[in-house]
PDB file of N, CA and C in Angstrom:
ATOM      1  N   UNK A   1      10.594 -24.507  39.252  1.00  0.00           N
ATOM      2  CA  UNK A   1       9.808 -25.560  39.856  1.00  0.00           C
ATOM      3  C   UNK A   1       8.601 -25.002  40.600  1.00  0.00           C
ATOM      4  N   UNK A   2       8.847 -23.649  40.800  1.00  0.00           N
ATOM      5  CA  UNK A   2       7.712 -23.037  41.889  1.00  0.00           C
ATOM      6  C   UNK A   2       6.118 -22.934  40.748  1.00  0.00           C
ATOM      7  N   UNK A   3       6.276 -22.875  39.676  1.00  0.00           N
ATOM      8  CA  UNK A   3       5.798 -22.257  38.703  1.00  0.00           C
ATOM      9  C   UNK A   3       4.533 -23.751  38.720  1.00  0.00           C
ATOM     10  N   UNK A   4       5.543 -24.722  38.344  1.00  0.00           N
ATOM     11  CA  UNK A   4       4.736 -26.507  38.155  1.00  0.00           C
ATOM     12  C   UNK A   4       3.499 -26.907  39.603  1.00  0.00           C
ATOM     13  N   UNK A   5       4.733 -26.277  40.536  1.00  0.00           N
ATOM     14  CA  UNK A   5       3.907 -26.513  42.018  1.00  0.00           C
ATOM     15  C   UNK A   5       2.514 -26.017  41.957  1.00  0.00           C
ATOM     16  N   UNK A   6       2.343 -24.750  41.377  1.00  0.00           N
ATOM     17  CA  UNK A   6       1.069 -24.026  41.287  1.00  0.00           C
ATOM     18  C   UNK A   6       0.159 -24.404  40.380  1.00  0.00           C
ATOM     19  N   UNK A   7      -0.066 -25.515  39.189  1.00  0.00           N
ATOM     20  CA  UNK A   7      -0.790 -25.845  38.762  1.00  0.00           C
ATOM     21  C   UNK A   7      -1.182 -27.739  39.444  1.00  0.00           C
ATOM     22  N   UNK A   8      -2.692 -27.869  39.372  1.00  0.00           N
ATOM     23  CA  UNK A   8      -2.807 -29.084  40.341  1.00  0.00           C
ATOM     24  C   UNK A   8      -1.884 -30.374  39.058  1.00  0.00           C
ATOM     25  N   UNK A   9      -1.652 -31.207  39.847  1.00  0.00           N
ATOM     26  CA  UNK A   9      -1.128 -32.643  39.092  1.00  0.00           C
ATOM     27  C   UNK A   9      -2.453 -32.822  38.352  1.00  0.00           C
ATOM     28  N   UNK A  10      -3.628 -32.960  38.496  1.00  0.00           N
ATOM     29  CA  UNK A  10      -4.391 -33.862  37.371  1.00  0.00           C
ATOM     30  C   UNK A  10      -5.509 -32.481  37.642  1.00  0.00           C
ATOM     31  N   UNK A  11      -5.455 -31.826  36.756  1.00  0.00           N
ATOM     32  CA  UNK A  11      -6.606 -30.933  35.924  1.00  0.00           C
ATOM     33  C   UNK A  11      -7.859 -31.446  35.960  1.00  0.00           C
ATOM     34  N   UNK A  12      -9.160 -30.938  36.813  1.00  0.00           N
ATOM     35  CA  UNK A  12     -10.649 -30.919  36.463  1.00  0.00           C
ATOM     36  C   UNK A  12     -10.777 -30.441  35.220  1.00  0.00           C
ATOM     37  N   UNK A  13     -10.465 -30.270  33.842  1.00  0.00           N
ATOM     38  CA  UNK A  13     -11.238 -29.612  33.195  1.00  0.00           C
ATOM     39  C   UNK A  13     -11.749 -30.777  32.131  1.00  0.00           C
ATOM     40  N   UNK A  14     -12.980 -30.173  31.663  1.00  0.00           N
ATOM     41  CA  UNK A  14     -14.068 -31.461  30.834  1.00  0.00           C
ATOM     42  C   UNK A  14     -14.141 -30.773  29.570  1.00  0.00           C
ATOM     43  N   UNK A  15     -13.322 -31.219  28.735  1.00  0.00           N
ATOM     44  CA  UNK A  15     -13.364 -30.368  27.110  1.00  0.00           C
ATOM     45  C   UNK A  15     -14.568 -30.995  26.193  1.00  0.00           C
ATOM     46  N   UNK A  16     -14.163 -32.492  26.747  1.00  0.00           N
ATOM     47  CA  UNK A  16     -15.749 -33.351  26.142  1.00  0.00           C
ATOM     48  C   UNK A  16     -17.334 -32.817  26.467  1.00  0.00           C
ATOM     49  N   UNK A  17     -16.943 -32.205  27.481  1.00  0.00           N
ATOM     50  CA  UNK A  17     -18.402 -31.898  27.552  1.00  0.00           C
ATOM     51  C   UNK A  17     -18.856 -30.768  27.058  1.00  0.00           C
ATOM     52  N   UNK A  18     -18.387 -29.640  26.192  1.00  0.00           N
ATOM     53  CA  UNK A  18     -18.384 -28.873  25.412  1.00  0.00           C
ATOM     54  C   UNK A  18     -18.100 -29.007  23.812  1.00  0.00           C
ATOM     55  N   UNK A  19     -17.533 -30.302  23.684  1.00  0.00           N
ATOM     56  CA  UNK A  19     -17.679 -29.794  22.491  1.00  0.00           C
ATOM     57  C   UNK A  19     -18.365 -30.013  21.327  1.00  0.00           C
ATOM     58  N   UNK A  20     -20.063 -29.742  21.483  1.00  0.00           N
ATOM     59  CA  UNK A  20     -20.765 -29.301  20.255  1.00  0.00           C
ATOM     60  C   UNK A  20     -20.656 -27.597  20.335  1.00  0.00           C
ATOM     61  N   UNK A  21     -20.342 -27.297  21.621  1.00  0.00           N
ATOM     62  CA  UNK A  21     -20.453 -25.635  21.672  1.00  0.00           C
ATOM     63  C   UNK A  21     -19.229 -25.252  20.843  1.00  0.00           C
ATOM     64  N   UNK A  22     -17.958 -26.001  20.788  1.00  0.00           N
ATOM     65  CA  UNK A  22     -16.749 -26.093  20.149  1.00  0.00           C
ATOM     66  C   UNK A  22     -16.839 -26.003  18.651  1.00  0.00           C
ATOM     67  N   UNK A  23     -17.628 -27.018  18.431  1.00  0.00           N
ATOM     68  CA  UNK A  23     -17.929 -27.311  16.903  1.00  0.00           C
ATOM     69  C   UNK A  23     -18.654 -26.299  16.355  1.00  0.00           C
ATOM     70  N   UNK A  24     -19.796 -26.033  17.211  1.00  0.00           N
ATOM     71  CA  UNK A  24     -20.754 -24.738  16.242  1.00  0.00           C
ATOM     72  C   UNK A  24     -19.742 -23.410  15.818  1.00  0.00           C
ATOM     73  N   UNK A  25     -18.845 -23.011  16.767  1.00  0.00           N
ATOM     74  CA  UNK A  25     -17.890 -21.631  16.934  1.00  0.00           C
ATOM     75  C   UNK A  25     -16.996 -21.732  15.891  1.00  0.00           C
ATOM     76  N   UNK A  26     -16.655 -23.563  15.111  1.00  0.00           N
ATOM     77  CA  UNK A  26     -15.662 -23.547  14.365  1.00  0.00           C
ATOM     78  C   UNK A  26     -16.269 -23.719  13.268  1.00  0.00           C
ATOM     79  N   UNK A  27     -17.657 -24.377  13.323  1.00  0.00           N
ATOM     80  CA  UNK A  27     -18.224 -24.193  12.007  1.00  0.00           C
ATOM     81  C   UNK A  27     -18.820 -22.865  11.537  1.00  0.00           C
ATOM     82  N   UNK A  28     -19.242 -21.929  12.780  1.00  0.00           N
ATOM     83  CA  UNK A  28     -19.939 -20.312  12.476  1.00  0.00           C
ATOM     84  C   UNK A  28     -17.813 -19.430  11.629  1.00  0.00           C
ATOM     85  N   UNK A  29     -17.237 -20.368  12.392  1.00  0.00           N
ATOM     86  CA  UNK A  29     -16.309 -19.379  11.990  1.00  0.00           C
ATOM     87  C   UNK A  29     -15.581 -19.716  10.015  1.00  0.00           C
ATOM     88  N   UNK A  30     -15.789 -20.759   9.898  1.00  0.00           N
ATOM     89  CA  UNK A  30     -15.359 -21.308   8.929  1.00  0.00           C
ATOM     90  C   UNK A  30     -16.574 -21.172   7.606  1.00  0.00           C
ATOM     91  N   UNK A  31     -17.754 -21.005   8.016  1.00  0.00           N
ATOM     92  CA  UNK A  31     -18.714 -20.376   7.120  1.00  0.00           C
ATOM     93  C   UNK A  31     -18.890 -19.096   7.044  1.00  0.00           C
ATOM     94  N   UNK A  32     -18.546 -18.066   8.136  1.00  0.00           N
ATOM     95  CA  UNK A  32     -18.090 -16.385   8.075  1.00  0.00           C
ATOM     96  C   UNK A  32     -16.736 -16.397   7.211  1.00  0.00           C
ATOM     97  N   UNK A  33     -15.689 -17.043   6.887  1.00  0.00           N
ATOM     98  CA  UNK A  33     -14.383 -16.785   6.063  1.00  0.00           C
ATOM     99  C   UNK A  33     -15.087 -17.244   4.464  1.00  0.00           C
ATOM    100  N   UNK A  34     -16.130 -18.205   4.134  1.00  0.00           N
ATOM    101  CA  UNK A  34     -16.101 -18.874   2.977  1.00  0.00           C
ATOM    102  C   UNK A  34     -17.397 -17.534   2.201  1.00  0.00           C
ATOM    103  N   UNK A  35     -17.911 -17.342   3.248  1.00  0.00           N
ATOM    104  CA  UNK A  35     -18.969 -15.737   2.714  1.00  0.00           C
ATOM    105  C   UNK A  35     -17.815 -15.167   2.569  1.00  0.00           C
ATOM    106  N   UNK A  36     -16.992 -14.549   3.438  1.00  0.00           N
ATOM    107  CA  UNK A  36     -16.438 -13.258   3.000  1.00  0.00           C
ATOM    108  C   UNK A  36     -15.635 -13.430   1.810  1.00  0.00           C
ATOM    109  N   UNK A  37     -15.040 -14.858   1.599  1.00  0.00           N
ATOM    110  CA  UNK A  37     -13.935 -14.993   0.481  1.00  0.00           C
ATOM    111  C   UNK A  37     -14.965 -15.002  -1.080  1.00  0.00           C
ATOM    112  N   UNK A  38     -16.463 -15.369  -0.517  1.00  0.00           N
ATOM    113  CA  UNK A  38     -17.103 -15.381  -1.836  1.00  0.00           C
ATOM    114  C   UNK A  38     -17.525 -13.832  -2.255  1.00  0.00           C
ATOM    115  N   UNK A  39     -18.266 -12.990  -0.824  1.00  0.00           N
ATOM    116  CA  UNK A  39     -18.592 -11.868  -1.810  1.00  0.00           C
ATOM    117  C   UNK A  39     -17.532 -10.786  -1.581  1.00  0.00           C
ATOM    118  N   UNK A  40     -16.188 -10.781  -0.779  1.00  0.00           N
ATOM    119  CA  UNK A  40     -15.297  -9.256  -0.769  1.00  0.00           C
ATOM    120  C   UNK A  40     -14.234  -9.983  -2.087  1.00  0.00           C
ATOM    121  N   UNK A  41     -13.545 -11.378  -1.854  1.00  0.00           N
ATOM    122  CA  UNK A  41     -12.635 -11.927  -2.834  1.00  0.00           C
ATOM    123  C   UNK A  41     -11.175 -11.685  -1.763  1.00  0.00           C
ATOM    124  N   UNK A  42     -10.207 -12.031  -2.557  1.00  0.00           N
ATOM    125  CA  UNK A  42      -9.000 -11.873  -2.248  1.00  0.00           C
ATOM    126  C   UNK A  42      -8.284 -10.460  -2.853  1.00  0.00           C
ATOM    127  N   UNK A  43      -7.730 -10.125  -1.536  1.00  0.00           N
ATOM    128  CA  UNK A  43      -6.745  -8.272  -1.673  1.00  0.00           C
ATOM    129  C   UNK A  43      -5.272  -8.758  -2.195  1.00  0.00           C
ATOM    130  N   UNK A  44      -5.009  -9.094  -3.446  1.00  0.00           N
ATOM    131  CA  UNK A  44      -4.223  -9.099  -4.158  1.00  0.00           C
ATOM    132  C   UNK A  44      -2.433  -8.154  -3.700  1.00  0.00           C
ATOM    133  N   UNK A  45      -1.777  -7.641  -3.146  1.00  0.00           N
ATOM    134  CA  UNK A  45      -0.621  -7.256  -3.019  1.00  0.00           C
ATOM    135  C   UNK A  45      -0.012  -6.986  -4.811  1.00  0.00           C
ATOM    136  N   UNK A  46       0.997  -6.578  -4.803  1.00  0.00           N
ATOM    137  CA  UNK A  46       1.947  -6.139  -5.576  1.00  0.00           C
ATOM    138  C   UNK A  46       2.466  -7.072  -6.411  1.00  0.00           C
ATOM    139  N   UNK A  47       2.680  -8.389  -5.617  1.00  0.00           N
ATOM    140  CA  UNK A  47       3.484  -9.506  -6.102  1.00  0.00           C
ATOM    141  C   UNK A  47       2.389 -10.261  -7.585  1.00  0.00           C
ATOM    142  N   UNK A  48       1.115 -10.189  -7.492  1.00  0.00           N
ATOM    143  CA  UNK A  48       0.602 -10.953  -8.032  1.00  0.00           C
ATOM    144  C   UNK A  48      -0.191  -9.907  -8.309  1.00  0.00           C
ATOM    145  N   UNK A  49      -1.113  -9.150  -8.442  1.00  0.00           N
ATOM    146  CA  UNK A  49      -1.237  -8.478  -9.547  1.00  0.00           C
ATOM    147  C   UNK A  49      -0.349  -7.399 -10.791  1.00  0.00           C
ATOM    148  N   UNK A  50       0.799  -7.359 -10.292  1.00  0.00           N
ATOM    149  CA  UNK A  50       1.589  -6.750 -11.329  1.00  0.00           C
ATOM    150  C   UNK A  50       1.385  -5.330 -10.898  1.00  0.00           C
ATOM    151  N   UNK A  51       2.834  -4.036 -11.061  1.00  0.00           N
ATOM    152  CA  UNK A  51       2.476  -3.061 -11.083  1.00  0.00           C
ATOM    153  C   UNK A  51       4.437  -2.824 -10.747  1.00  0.00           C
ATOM    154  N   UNK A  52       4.355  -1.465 -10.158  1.00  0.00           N
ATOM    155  CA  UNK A  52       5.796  -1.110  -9.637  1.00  0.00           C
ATOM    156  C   UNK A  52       5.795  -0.820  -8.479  1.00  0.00           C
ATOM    157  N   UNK A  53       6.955  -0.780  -7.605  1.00  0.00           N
ATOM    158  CA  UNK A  53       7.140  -0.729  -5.955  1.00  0.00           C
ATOM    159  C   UNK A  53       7.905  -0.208  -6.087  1.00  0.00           C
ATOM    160  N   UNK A  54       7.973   1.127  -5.945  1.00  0.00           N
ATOM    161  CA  UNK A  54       9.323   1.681  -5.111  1.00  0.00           C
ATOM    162  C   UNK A  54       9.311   2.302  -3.849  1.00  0.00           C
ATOM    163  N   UNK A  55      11.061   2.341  -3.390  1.00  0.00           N
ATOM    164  CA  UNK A  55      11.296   2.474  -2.322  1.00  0.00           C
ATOM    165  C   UNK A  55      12.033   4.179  -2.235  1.00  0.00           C
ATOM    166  N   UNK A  56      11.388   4.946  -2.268  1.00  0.00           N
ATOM    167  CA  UNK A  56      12.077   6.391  -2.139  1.00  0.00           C
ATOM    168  C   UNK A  56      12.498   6.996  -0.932  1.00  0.00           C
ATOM    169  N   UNK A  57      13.922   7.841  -0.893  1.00  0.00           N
ATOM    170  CA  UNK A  57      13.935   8.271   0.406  1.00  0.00           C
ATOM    171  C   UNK A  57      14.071   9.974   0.156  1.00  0.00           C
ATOM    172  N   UNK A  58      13.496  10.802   0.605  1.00  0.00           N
ATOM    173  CA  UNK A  58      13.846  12.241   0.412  1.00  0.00           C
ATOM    174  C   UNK A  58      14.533  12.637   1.580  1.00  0.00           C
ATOM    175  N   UNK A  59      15.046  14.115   1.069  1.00  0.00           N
ATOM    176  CA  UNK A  59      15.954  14.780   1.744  1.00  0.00           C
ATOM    177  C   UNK A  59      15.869  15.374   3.279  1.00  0.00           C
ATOM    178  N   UNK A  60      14.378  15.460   3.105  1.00  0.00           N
ATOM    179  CA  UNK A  60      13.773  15.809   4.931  1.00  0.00           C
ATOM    180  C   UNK A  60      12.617  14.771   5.005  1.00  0.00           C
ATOM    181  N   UNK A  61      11.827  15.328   5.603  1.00  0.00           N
ATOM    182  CA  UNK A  61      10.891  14.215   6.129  1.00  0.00           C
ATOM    183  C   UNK A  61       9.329  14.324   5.399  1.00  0.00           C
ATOM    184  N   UNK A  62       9.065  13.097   4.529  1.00  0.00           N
ATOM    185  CA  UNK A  62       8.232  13.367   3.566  1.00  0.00           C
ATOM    186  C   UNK A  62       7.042  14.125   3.780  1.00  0.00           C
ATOM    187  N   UNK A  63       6.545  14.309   2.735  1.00  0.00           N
ATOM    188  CA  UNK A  63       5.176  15.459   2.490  1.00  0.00           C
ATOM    189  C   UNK A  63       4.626  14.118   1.852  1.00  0.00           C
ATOM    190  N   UNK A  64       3.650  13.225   2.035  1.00  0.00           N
ATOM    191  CA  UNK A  64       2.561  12.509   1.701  1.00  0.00           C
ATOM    192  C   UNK A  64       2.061  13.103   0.841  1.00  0.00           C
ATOM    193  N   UNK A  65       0.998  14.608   1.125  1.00  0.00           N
ATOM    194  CA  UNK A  65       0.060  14.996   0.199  1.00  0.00           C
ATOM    195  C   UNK A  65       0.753  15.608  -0.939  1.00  0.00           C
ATOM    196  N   UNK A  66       1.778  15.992  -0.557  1.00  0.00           N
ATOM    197  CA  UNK A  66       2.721  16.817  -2.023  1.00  0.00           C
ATOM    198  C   UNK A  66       2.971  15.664  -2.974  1.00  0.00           C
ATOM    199  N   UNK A  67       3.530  14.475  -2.333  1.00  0.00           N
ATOM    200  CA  UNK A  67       4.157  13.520  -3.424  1.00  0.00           C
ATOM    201  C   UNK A  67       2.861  12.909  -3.837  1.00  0.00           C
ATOM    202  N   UNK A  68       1.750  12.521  -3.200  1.00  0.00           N
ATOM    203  CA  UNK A  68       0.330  12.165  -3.714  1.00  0.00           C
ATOM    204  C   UNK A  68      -0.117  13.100  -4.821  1.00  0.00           C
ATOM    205  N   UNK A  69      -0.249  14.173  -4.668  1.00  0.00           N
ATOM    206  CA  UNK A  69      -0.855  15.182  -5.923  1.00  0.00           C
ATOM    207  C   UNK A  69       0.084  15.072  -7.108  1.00  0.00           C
ATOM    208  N   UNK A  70       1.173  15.122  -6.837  1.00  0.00           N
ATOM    209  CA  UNK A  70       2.457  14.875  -7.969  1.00  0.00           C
ATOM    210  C   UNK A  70       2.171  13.733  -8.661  1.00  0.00           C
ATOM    211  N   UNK A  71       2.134  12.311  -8.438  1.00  0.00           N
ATOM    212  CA  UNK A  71       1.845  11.395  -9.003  1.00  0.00           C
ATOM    213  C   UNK A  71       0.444  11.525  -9.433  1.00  0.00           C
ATOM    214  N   UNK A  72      -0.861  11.673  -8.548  1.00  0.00           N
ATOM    215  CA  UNK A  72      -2.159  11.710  -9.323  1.00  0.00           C
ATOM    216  C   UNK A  72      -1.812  12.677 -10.546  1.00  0.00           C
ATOM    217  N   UNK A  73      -1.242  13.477 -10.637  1.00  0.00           N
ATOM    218  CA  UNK A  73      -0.814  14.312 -12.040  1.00  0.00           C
ATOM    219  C   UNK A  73      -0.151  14.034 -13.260  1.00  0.00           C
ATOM    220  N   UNK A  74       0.067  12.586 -12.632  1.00  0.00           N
ATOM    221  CA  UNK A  74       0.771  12.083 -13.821  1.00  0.00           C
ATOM    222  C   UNK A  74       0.153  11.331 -14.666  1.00  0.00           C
ATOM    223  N   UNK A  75      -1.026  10.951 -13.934  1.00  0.00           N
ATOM    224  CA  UNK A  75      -2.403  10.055 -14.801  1.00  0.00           C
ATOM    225  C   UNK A  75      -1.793   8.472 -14.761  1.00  0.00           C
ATOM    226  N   UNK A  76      -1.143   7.777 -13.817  1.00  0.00           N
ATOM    227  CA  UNK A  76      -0.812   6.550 -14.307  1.00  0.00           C
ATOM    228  C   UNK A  76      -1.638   5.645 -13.597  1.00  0.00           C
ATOM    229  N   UNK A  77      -3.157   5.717 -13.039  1.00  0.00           N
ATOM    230  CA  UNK A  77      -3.523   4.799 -11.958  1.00  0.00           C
ATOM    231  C   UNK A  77      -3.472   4.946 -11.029  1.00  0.00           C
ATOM    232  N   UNK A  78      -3.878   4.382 -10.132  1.00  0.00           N
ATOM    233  CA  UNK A  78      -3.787   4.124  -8.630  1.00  0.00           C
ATOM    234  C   UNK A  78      -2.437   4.158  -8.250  1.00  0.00           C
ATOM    235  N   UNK A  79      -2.246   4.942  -7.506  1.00  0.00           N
ATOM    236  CA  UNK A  79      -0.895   5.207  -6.768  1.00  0.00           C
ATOM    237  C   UNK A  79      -1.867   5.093  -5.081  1.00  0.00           C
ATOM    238  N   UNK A  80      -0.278   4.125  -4.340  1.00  0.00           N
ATOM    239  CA  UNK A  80      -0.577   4.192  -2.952  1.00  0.00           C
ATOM    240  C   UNK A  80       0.751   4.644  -2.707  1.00  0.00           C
ATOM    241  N   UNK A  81       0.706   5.607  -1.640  1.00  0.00           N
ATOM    242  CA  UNK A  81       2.106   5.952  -0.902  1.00  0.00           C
ATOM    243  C   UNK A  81       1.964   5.318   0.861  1.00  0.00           C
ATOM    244  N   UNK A  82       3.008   4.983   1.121  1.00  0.00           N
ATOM    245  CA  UNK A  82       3.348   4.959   2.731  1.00  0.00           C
ATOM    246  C   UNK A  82       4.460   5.060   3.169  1.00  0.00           C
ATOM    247  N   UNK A  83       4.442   5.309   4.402  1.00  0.00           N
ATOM    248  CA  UNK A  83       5.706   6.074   5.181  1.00  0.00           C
ATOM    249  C   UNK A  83       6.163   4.552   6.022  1.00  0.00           C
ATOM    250  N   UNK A  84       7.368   4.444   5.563  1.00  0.00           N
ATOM    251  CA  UNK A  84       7.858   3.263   6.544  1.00  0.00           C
ATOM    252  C   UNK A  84       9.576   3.547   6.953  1.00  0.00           C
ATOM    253  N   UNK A  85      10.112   3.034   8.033  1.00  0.00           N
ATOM    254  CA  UNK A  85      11.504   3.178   8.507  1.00  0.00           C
ATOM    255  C   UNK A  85      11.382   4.906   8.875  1.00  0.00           C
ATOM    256  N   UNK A  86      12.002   5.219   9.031  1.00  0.00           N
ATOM    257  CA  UNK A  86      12.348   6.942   9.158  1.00  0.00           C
ATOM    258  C   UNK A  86      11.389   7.500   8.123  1.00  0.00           C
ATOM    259  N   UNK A  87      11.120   9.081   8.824  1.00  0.00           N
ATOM    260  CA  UNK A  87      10.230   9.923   8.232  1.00  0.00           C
ATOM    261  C   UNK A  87      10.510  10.379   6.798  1.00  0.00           C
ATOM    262  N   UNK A  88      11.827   9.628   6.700  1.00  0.00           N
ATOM    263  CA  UNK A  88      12.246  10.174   5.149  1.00  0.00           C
ATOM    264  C   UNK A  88      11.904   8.998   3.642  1.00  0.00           C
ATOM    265  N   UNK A  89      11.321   7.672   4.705  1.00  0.00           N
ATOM    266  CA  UNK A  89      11.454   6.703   3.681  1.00  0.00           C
ATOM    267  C   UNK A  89       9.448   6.745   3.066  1.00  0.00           C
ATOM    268  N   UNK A  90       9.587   6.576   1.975  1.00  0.00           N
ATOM    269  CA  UNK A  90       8.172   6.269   1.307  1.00  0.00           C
ATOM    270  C   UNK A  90       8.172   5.015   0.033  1.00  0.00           C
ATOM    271  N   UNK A  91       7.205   4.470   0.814  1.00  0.00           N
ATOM    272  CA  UNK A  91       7.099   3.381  -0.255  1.00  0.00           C
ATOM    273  C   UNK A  91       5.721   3.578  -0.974  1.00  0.00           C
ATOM    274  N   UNK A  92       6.241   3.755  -3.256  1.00  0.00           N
ATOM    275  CA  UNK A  92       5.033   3.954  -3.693  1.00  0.00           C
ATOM    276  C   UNK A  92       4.955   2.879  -4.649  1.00  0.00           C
ATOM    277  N   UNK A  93       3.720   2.578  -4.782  1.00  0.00           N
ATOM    278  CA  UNK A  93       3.083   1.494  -4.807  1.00  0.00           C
ATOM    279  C   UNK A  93       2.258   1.536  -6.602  1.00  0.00           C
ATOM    280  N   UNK A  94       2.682   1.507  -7.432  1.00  0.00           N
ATOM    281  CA  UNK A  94       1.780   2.082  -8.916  1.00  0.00           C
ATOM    282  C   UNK A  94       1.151   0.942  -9.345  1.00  0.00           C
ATOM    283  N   UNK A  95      -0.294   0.858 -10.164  1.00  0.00           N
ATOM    284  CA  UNK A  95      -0.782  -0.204 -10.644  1.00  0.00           C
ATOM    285  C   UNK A  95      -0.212  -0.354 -12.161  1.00  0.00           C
ATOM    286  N   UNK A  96      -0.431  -1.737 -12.470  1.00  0.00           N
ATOM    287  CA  UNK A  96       0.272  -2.231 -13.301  1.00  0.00           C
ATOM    288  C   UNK A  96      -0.417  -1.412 -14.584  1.00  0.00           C
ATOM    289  N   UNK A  97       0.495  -1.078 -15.613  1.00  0.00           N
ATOM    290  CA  UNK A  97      -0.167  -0.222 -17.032  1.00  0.00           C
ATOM    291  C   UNK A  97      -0.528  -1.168 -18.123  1.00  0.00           C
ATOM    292  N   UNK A  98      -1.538  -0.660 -18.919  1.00  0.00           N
ATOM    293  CA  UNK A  98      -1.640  -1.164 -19.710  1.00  0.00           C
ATOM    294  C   UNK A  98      -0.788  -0.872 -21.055  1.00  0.00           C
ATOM    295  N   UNK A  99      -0.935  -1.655 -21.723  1.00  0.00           N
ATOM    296  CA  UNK A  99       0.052  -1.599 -23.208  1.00  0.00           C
ATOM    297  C   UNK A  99       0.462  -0.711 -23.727  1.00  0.00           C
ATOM    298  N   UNK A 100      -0.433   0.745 -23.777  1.00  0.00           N
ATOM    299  CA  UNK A 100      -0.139   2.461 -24.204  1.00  0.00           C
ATOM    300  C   UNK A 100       0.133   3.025 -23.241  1.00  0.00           C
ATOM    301  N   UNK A 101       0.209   2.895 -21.833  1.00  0.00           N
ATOM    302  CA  UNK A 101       0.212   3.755 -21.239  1.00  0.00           C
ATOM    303  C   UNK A 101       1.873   3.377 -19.890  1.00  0.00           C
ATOM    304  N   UNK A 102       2.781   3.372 -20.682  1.00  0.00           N
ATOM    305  CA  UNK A 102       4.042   2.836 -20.156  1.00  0.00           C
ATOM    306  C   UNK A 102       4.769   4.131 -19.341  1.00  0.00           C
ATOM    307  N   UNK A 103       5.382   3.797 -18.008  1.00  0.00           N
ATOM    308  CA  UNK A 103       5.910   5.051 -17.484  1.00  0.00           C
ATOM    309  C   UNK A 103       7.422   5.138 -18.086  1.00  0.00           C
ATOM    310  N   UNK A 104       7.645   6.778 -18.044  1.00  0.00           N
ATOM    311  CA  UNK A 104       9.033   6.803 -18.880  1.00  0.00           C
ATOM    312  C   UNK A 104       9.725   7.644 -17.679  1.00  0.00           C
ATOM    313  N   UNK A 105      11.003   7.204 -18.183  1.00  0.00           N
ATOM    314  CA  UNK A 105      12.020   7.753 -16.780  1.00  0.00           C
ATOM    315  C   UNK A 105      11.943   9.623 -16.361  1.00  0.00           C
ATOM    316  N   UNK A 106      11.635  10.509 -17.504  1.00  0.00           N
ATOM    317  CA  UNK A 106      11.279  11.180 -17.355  1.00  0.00           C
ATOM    318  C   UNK A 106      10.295  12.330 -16.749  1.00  0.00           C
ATOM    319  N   UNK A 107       9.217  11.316 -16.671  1.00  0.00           N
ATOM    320  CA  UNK A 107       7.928  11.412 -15.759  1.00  0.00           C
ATOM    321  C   UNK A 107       8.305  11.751 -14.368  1.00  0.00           C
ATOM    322  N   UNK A 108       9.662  10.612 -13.468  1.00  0.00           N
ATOM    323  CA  UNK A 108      10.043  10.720 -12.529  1.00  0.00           C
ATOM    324  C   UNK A 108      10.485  11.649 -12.203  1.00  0.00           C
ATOM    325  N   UNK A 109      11.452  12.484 -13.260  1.00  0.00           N
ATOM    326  CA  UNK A 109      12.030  13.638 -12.513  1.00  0.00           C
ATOM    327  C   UNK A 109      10.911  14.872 -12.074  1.00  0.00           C
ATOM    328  N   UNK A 110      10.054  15.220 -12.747  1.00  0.00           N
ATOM    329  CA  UNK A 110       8.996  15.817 -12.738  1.00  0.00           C
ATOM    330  C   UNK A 110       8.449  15.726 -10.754  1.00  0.00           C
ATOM    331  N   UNK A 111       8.645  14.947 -10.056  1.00  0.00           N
ATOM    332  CA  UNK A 111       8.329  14.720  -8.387  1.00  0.00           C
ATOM    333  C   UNK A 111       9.508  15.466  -7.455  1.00  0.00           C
ATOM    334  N   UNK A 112      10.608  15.973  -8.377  1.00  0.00           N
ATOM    335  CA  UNK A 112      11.428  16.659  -7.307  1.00  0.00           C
ATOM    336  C   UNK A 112      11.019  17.691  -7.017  1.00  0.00           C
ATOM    337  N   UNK A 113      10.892  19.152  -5.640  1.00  0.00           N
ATOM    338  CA  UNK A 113      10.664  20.399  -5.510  1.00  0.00           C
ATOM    339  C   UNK A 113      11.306  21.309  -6.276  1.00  0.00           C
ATOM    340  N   UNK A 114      11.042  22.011  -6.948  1.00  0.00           N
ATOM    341  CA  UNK A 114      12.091  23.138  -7.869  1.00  0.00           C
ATOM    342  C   UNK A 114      12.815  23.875  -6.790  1.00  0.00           C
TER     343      UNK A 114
END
C-alpha cells in the first residue's frame, strides 16, 4: 500500500498534447523498418531456407578454428559454428546442397583428431 501512497490519485500528465510528436517517432520508425526490409531483406534461419543443424559435443572443450578449417575442407558451403551450453557443446550450421553435391556419412568421420 506504501508503494500506491507515493503516486498522486489523479496524474498531471497531458499525452494529448504531444501527440503529433508521438506520431512523427512512429511514423519515422515504421518507414526506417519498411527501407530496411526493402534494401537488407529478411535473415532467413535454418528452418526456412533448408540446410543441416547439428548439435555436436566433443571430448574437451571445443577448438572453433580447428573444427572451422575441417569443415571449410570439405567444400560443402557455408558452414557456421557456435559454442552454446558448456564449452564442449557446438552447434554447426551447413547450407543446404545442391543436387550433386550431397554430404556422405563418411565425410563426417574425417573431423575427429587422429
Amino acid at each position: 500500500m506504501a508503494i500506491i501512497k507515493a503516486f498522486p490519485v489523479a496524474p498531471k500528465l497531458n499525452f494529448l498534447s504531444k501527440r503529433k510528436l508521438f506520431l512523427a517517432f512512429s511514423a519515422f520508425l515504421m518507414l526506417g523498418s519498411i527501407v530496411s526490409f526493402a534494401t537488407l531483406g529478411l535473415n532467413f534461419g535454418v528452418d526456412f531456407r533448408g540446410g543441416i543443424l547439428l548439435e555436436v559435443r566433443t571430448n574437451g572443450p571445443a577448438d572453433l578454428g580447428d573444427l572451422r578449417s575441417r569443415l571449410s575442407a570439405l567444400d560443402v558451403g557455408e558452414v557456421t559454428l557456435q559454442e552454446f551450453g558448456a564449452p564442449t557443446d557446438v552447434l554447426i550450421n551447413i547450407q543446404r546442397q545442391d543436387g550433386g553435391k550431397a554430404l556422405r556419412k563418411p565425410q563426417f568421420r574425417s573431423l575427429r583428431k587422429p
